[in-house]
C-alpha atoms as a PDB file:
ATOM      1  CA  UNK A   1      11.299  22.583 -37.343  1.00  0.00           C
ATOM      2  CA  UNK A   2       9.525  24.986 -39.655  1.00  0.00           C
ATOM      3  CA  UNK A   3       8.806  28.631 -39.141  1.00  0.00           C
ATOM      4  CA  UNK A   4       5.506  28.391 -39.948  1.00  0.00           C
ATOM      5  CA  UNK A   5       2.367  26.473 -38.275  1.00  0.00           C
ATOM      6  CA  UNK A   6       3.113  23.198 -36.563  1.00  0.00           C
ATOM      7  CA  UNK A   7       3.036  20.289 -39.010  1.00  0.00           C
ATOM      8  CA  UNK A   8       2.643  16.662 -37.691  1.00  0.00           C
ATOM      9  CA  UNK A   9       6.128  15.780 -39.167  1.00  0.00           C
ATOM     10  CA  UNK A  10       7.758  18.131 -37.092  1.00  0.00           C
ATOM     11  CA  UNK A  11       6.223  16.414 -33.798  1.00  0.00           C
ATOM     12  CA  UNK A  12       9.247  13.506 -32.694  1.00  0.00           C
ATOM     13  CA  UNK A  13       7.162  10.322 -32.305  1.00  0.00           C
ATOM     14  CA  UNK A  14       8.071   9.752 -28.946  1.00  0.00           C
ATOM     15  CA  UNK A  15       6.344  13.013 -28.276  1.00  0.00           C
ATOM     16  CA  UNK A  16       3.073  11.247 -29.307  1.00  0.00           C
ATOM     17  CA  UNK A  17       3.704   8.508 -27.750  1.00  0.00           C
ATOM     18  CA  UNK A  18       4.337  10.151 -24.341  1.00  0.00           C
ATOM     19  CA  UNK A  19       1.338  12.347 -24.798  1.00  0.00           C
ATOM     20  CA  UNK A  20      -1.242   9.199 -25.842  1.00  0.00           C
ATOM     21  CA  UNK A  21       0.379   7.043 -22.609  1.00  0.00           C
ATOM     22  CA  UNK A  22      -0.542  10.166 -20.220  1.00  0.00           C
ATOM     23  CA  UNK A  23      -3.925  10.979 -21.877  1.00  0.00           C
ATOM     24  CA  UNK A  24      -4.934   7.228 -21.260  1.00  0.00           C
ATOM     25  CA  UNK A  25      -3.584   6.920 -17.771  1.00  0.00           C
ATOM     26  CA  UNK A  26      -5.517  10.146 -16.569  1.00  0.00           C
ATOM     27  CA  UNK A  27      -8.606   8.944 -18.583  1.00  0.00           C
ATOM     28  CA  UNK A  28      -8.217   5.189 -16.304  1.00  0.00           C
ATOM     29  CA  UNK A  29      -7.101   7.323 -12.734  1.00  0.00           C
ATOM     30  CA  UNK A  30     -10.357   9.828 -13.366  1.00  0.00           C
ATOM     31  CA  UNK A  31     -12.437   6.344 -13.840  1.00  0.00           C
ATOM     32  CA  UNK A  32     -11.133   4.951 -10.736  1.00  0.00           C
ATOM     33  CA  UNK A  33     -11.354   8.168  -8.742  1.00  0.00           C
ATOM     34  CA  UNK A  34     -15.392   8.744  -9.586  1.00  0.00           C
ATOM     35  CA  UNK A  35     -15.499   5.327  -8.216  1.00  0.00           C
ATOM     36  CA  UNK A  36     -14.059   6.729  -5.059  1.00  0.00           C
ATOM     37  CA  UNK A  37     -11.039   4.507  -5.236  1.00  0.00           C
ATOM     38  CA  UNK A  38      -8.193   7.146  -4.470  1.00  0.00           C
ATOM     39  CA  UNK A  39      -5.498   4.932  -3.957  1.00  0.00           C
ATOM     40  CA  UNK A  40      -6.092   2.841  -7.243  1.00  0.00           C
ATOM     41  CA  UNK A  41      -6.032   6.430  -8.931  1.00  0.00           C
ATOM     42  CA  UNK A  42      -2.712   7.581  -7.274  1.00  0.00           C
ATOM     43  CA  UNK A  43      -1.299   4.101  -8.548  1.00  0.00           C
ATOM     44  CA  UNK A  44      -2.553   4.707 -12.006  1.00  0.00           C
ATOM     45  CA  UNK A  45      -1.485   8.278 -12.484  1.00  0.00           C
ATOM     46  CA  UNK A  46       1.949   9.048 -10.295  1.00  0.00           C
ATOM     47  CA  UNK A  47       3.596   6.116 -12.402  1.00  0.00           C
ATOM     48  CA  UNK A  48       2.344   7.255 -15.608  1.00  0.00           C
ATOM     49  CA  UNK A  49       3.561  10.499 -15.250  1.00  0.00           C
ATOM     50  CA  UNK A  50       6.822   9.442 -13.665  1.00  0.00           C
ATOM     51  CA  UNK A  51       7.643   7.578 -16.580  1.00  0.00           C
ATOM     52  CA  UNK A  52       6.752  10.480 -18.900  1.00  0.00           C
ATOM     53  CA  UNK A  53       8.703  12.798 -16.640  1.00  0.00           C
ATOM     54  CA  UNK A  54      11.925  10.283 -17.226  1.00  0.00           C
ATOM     55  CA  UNK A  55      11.610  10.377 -20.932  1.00  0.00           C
ATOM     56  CA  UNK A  56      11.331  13.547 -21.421  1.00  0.00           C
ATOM     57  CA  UNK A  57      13.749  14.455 -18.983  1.00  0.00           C
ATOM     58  CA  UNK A  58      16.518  12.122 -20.876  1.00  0.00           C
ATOM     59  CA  UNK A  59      15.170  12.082 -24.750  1.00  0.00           C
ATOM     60  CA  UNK A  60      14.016  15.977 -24.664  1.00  0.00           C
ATOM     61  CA  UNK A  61      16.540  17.647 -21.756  1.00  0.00           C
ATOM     62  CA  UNK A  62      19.433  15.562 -21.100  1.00  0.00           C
ATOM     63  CA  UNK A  63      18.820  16.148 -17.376  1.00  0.00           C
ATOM     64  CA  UNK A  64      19.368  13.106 -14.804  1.00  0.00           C
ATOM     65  CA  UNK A  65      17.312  14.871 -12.248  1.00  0.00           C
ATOM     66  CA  UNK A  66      14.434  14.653 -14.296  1.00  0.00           C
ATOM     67  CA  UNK A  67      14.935  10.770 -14.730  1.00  0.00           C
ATOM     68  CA  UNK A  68      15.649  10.230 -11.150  1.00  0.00           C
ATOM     69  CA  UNK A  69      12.199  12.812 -10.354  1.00  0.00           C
ATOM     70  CA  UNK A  70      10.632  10.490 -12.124  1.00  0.00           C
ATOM     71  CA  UNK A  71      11.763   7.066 -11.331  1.00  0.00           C
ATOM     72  CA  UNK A  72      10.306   8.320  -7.874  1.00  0.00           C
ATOM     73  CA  UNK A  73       6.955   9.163  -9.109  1.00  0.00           C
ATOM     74  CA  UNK A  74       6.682   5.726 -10.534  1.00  0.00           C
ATOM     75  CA  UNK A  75       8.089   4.291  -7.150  1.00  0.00           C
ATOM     76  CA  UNK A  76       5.343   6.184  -4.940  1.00  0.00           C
ATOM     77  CA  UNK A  77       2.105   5.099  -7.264  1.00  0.00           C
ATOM     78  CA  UNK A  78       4.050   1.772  -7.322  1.00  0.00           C
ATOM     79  CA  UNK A  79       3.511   1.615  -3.517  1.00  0.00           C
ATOM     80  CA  UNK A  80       0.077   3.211  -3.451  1.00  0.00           C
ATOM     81  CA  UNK A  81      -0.773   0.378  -5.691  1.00  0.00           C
ATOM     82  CA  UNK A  82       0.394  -1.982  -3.633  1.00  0.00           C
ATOM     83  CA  UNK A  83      -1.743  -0.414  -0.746  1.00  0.00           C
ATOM     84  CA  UNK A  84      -4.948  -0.457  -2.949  1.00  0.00           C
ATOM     85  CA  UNK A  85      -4.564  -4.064  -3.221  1.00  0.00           C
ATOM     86  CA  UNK A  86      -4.054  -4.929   0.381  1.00  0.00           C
ATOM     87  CA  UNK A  87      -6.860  -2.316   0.978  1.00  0.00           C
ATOM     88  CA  UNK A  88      -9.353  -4.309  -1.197  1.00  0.00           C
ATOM     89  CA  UNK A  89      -8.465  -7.704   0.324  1.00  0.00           C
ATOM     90  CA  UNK A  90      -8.752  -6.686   3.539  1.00  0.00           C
ATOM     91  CA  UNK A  91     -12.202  -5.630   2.746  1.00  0.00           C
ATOM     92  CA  UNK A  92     -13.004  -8.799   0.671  1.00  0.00           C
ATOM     93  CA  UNK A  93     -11.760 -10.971   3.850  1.00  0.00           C
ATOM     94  CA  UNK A  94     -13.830  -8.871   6.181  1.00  0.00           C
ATOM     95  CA  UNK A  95     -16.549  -9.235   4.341  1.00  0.00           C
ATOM     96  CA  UNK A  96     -16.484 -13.004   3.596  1.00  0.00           C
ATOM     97  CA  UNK A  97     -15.738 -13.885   7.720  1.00  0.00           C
ATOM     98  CA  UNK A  98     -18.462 -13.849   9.797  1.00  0.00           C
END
C-alpha cells in the first residue's frame, strides 16, 4: 500500500466485494423491516454479515474464530428465515380457512 491517499488499486477486490454484498443485504433487511417483517430482516442481514465476518476473518486475519463466529451468524438468520416462512403460511392458511 502507498503512503499517501488511498488509491482504488490498493483496495483487494474481495474487499469490494464484501463491502457491495453487505451494503445490499442491509439495503433488502431495512426494506423488509419498514414493512414490519422482523424476522424476514433478521434472515436477510445475520447471514449476510456472517458470511462477511468468515471472509474476512480467514482472507484478512487468519483467525478460525472469526470463521466459526460467522458460520453461526449465517446459521441463526438461516433459522429465523425458516421461521418467517412458517410465520407467513400460517397466516396465509388462517386466512384462507373459514
Amino acid at each position: 500500500m502507498s503512503a499517501g491517499p488511498l488509491r482504488w488499486d490498493d483496495v483487494p477486490m474481495w474487499t469490494t466485494i464484501m463491502a457491495v454484498i453487505l451494503v445490499l443485504g442491509a439495503v433488502s433487511a431495512i426494506v423488509q423491516a419498514r414493512k414490519g417483517r422482523w424476522y424476514a430482516a433478521g434472515g436477510i442481514l445475520l447471514p449476510v454479515v456472517g458470511v462477511d465476518l468468515m471472509l474476512l476473518g480467514t482472507l484478512e486475519w487468519h483467525s478460525a474464530l472469526f470463521f466459526w463466529a460467522g458460520l453461526a451468524l449465517s446459521l441463526v438468520g438461516f433459522g429465523m428465515e425458516f421461521a418467517a416462512r412458517r410465520r407467513t403460511a400460517r397466516t396465509a392458511r388462517a386466512a384462507v380457512t373459514p
